[in-house]
PDB file of N, CA and C in Angstrom:
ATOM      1  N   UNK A   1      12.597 -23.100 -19.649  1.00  0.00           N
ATOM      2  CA  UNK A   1      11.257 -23.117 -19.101  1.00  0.00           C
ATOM      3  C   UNK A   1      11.083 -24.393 -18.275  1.00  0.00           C
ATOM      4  N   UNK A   2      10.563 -24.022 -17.288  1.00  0.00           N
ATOM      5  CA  UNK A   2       9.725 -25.284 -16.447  1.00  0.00           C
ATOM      6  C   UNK A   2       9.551 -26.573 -16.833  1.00  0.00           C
ATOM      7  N   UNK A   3       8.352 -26.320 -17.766  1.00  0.00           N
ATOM      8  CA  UNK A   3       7.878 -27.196 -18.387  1.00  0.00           C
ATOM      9  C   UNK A   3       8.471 -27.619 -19.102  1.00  0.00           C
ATOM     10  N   UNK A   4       8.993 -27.413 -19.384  1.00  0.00           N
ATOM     11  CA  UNK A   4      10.076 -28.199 -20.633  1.00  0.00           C
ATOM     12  C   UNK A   4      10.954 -28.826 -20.315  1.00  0.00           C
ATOM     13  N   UNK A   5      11.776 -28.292 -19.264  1.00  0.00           N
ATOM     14  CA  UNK A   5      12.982 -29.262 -18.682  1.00  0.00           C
ATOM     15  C   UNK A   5      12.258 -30.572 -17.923  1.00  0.00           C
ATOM     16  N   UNK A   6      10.482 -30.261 -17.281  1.00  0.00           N
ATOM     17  CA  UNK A   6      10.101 -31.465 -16.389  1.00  0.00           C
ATOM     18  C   UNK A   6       9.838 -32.512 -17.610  1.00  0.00           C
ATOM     19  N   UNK A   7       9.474 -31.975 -18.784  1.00  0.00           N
ATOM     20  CA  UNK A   7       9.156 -33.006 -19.593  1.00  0.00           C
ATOM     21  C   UNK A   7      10.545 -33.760 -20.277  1.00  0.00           C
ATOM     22  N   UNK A   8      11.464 -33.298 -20.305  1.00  0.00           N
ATOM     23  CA  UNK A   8      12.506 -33.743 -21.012  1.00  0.00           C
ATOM     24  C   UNK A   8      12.672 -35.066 -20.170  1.00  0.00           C
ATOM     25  N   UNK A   9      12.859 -34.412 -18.722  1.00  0.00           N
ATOM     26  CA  UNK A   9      13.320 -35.724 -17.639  1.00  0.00           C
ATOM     27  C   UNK A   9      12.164 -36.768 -17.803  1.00  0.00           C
ATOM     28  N   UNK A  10      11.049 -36.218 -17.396  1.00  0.00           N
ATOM     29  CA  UNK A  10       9.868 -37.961 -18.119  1.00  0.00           C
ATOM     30  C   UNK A  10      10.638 -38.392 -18.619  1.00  0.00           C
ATOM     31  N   UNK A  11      10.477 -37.689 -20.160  1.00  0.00           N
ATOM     32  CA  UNK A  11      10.863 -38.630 -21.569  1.00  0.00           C
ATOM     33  C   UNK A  11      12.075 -39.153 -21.100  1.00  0.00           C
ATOM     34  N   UNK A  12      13.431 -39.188 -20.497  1.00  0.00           N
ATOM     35  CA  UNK A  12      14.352 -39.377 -20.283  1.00  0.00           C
ATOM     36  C   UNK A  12      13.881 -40.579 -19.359  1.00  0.00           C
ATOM     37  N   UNK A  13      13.119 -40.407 -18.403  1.00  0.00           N
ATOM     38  CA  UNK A  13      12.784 -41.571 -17.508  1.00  0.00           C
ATOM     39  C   UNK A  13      11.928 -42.564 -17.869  1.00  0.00           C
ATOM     40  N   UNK A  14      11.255 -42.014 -19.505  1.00  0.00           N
ATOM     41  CA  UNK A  14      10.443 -43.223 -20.144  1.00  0.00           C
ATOM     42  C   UNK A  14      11.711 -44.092 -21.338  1.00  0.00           C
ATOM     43  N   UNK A  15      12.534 -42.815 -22.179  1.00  0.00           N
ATOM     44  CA  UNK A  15      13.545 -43.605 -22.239  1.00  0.00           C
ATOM     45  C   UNK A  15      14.188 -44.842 -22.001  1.00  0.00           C
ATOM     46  N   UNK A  16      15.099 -44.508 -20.620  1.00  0.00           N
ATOM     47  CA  UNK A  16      15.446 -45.673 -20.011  1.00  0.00           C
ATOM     48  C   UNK A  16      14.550 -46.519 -19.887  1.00  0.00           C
ATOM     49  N   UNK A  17      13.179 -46.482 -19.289  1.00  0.00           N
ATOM     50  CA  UNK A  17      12.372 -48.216 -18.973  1.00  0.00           C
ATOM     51  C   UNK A  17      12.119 -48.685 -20.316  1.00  0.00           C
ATOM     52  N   UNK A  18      12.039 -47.351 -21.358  1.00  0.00           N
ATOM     53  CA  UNK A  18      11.887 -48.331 -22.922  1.00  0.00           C
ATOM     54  C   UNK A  18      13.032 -48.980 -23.348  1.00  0.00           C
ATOM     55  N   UNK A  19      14.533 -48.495 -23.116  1.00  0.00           N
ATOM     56  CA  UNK A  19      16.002 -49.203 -23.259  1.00  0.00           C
ATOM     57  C   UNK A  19      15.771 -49.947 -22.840  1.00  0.00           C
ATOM     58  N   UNK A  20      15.153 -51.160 -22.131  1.00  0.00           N
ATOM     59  CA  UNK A  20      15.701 -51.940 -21.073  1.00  0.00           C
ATOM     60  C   UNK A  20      14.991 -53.220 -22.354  1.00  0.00           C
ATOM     61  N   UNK A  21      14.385 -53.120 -23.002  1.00  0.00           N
ATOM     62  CA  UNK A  21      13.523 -54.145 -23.620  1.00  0.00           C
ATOM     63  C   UNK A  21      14.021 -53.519 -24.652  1.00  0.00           C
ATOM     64  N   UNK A  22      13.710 -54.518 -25.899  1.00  0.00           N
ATOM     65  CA  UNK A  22      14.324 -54.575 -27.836  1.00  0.00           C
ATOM     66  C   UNK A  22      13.342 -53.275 -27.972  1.00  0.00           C
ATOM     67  N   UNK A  23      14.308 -53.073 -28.873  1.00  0.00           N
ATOM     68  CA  UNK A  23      13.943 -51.711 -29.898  1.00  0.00           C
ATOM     69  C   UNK A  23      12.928 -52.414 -30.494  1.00  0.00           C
ATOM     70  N   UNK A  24      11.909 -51.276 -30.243  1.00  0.00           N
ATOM     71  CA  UNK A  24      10.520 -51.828 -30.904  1.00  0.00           C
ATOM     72  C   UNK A  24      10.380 -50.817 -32.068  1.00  0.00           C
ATOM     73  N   UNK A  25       9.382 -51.199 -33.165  1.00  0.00           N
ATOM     74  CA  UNK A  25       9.362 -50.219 -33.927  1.00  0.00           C
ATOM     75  C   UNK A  25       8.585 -48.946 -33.946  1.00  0.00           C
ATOM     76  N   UNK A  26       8.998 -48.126 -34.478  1.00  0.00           N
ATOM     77  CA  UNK A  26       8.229 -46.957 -34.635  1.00  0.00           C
ATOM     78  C   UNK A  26       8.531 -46.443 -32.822  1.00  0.00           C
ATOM     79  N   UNK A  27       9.521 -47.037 -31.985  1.00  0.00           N
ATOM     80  CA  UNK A  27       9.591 -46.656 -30.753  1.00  0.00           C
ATOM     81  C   UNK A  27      10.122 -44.638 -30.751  1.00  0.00           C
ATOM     82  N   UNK A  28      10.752 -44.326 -31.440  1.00  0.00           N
ATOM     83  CA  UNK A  28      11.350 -42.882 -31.297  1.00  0.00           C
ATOM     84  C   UNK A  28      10.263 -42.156 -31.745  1.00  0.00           C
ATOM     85  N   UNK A  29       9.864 -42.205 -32.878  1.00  0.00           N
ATOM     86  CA  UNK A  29       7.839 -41.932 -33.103  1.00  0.00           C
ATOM     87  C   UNK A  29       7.225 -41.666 -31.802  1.00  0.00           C
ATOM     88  N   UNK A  30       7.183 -42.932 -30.924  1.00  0.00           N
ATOM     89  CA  UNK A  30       6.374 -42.869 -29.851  1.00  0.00           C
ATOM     90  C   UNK A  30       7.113 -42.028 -28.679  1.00  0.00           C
ATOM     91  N   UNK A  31       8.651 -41.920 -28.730  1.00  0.00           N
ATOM     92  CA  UNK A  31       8.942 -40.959 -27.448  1.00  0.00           C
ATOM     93  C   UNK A  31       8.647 -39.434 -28.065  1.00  0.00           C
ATOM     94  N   UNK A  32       9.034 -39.297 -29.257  1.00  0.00           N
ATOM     95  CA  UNK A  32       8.501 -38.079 -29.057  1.00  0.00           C
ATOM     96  C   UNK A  32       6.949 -37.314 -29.330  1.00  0.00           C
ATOM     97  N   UNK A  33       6.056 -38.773 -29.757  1.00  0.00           N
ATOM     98  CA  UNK A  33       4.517 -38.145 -29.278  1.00  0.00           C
ATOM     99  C   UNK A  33       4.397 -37.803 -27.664  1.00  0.00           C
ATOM    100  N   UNK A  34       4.918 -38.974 -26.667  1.00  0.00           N
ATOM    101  CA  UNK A  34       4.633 -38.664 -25.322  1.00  0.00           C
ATOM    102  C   UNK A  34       5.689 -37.616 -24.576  1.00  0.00           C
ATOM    103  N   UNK A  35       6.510 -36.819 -25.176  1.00  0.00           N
ATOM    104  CA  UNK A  35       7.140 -35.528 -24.757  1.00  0.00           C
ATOM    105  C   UNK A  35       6.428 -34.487 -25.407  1.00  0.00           C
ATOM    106  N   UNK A  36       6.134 -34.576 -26.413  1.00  0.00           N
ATOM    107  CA  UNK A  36       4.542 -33.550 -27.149  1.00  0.00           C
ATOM    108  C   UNK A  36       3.688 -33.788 -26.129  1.00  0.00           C
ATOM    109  N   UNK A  37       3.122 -34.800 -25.616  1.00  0.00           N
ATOM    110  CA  UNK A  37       2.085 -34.762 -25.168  1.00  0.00           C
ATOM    111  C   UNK A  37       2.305 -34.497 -23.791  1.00  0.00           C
ATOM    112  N   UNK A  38       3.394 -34.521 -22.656  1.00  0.00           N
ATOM    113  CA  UNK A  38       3.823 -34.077 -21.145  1.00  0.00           C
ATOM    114  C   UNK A  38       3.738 -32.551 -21.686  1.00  0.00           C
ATOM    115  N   UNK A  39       4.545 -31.946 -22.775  1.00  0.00           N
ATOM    116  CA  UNK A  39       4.986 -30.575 -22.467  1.00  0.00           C
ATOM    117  C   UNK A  39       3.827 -30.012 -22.521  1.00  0.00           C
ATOM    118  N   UNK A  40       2.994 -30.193 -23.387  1.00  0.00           N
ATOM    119  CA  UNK A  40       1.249 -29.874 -23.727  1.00  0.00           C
ATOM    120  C   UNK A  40       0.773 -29.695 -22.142  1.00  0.00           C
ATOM    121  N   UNK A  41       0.633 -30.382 -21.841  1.00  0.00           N
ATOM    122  CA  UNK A  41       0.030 -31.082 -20.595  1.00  0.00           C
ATOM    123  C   UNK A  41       0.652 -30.462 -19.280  1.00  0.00           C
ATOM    124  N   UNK A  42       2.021 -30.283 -19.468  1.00  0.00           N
ATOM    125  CA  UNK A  42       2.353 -29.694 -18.397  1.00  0.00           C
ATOM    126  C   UNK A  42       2.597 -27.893 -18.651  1.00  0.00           C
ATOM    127  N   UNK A  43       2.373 -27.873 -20.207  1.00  0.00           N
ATOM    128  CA  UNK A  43       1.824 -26.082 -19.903  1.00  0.00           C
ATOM    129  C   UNK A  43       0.993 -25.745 -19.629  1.00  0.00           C
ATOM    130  N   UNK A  44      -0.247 -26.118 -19.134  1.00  0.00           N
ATOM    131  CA  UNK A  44      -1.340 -26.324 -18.455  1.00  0.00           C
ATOM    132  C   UNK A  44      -1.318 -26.003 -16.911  1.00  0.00           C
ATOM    133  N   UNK A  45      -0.504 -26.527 -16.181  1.00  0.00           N
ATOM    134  CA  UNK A  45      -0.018 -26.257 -15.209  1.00  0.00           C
ATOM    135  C   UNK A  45       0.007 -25.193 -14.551  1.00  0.00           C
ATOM    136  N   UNK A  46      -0.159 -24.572 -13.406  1.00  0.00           N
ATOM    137  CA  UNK A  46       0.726 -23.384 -12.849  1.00  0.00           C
ATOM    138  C   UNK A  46       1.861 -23.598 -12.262  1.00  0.00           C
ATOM    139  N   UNK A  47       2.999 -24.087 -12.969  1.00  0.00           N
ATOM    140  CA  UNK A  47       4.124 -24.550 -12.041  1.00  0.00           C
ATOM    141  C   UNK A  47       5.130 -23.554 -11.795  1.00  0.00           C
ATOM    142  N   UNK A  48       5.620 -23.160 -10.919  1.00  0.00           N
ATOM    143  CA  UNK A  48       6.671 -22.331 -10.429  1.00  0.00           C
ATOM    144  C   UNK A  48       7.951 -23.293 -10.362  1.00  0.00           C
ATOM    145  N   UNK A  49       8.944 -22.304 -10.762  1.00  0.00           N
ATOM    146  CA  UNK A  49      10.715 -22.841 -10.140  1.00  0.00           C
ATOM    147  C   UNK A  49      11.008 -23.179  -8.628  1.00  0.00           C
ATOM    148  N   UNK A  50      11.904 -23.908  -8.035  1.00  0.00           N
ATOM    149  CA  UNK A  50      12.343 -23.846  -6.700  1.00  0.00           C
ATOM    150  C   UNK A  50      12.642 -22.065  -6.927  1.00  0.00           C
ATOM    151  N   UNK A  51      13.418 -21.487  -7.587  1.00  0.00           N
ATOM    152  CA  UNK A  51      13.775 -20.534  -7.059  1.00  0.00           C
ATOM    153  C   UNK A  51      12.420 -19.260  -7.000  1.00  0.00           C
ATOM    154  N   UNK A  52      11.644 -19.264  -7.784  1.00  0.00           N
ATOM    155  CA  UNK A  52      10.321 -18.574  -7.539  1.00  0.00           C
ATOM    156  C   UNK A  52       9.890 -18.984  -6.400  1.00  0.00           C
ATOM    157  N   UNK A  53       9.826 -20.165  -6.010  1.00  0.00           N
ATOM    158  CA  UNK A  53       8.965 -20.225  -4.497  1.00  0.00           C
ATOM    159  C   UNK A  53       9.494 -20.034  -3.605  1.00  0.00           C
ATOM    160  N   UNK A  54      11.175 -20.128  -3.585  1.00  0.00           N
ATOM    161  CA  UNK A  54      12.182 -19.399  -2.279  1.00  0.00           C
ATOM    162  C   UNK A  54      11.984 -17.863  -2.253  1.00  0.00           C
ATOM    163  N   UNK A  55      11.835 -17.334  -3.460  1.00  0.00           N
ATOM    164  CA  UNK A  55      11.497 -15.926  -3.612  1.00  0.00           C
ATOM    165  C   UNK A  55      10.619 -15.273  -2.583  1.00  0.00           C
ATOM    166  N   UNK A  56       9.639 -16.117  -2.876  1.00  0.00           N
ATOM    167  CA  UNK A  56       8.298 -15.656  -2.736  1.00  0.00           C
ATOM    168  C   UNK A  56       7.771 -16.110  -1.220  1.00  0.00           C
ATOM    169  N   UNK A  57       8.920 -17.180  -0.976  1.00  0.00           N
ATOM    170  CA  UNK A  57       8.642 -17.935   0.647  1.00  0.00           C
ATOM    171  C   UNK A  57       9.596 -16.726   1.271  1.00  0.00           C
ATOM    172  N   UNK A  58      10.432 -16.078   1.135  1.00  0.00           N
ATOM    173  CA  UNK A  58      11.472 -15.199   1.950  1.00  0.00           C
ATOM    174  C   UNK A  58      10.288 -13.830   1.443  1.00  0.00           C
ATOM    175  N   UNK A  59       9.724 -13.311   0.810  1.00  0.00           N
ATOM    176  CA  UNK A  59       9.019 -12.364   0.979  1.00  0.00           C
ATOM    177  C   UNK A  59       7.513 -12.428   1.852  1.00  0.00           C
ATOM    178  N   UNK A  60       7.400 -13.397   1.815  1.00  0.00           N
ATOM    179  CA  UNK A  60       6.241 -13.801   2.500  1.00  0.00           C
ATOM    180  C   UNK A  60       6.841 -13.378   4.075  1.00  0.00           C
ATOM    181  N   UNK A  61       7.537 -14.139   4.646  1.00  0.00           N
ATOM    182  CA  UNK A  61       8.340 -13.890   5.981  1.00  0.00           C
ATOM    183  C   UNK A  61       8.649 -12.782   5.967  1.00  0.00           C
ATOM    184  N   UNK A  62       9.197 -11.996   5.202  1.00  0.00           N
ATOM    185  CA  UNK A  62       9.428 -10.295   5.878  1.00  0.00           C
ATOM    186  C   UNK A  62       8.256  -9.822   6.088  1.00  0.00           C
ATOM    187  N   UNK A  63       7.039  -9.938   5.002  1.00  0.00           N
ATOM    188  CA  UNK A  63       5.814  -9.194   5.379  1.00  0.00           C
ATOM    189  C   UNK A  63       5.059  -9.926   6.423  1.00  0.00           C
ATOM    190  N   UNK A  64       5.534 -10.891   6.989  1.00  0.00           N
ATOM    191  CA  UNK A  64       4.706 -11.237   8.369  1.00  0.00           C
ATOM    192  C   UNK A  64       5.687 -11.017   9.570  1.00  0.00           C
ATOM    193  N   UNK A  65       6.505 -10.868   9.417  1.00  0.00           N
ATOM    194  CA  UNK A  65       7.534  -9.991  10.982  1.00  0.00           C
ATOM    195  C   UNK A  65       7.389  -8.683  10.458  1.00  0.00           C
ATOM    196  N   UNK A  66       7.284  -7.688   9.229  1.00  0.00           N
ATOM    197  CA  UNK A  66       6.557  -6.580   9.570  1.00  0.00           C
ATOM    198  C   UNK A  66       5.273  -6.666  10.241  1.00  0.00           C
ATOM    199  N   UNK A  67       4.132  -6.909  10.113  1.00  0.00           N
ATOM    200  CA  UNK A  67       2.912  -7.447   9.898  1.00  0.00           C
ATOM    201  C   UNK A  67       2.887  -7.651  11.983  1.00  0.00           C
ATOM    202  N   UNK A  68       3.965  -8.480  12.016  1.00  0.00           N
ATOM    203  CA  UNK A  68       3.611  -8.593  13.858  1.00  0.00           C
ATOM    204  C   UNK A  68       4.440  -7.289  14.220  1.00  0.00           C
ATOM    205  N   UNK A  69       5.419  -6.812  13.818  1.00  0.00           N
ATOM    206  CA  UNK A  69       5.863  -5.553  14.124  1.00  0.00           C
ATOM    207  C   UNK A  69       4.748  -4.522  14.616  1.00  0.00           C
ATOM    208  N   UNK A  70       4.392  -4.135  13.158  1.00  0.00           N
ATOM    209  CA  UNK A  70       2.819  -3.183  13.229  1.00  0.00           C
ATOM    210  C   UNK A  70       2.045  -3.685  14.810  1.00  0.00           C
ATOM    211  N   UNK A  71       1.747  -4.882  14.746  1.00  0.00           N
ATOM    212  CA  UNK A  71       0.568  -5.730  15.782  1.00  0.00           C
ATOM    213  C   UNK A  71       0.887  -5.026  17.052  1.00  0.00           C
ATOM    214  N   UNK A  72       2.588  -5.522  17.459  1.00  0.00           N
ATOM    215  CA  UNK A  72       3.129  -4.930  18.466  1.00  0.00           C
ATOM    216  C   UNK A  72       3.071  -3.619  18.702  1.00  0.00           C
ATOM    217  N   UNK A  73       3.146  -2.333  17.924  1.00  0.00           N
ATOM    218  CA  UNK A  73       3.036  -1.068  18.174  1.00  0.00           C
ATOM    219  C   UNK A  73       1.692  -0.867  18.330  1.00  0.00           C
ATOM    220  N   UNK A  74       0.676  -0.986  17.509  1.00  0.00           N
ATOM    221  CA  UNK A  74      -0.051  -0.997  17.807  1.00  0.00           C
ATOM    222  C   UNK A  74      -0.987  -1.486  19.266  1.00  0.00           C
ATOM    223  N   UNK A  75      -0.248  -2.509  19.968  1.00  0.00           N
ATOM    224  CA  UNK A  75      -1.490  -2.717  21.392  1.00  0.00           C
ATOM    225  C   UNK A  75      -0.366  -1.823  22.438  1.00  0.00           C
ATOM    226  N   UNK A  76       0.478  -1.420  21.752  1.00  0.00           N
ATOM    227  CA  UNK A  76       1.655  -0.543  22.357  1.00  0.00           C
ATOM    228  C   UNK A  76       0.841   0.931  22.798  1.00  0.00           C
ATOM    229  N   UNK A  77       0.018   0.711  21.412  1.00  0.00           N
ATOM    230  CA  UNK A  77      -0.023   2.709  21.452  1.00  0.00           C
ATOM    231  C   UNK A  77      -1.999   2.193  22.315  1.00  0.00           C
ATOM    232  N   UNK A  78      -2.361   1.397  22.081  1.00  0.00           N
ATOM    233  CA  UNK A  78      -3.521   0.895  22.243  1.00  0.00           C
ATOM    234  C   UNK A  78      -3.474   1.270  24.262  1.00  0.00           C
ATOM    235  N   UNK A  79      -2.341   0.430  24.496  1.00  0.00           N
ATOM    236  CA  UNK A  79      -2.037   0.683  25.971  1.00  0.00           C
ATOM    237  C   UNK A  79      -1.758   1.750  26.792  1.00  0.00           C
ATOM    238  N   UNK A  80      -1.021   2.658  26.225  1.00  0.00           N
ATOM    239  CA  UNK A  80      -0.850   3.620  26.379  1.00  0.00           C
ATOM    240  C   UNK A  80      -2.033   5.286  25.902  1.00  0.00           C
ATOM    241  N   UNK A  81      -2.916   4.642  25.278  1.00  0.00           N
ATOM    242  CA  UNK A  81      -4.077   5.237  25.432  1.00  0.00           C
ATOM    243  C   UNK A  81      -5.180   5.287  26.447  1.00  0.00           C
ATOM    244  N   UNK A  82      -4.994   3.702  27.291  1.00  0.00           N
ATOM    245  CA  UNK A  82      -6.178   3.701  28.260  1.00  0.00           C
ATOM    246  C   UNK A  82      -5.751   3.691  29.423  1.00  0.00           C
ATOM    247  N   UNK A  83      -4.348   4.169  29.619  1.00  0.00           N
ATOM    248  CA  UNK A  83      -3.748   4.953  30.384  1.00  0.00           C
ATOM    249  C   UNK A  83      -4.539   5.952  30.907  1.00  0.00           C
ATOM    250  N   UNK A  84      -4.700   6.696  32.403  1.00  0.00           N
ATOM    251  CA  UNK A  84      -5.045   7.955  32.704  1.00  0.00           C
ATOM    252  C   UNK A  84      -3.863   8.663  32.741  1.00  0.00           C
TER     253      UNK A  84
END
């Protein structure tokens, strides 16, 4: 899931800036309240995958070159009506 892998990387990126300074106490306590509290937070979200939005960006584009297709026949047949 989404959300879950974005929260892992936080915690992973709060991780490291917490490595960098002494093990404090009760510190693993505290990473995993604030990965409870991203994944919470980021199921909230409407977040889509890269690959859902390539999906959905390449379907979008066929139905708008159909979409001018139609446009085109249409002032096609439009023209050829006010024809005598």
């Amino acid at each position: 899931m989404i959300h879950q892998k974005l929260a892992e990387g936080l915690t992973e990126q709060l991780n490291q800036f917490m490595n960098g300074a002494k093990e404090l106490p009760g510190q693993q306590v505290v990473q995993q309240q604030v990965q409870a509290m991203l994944q919470q937070t980021l199921s909230r979200l409407d977040l889509v995958t890269r690959e859902e939005f390539e999906t959905q960006k390449a379907v979008l584009l066929r139905t708008r070159e159909k979409l001018e297709a139609l446009e085109r026949k249409v002032d096609a047949l439009e023209a050829q009506k006010e024809q005598p």
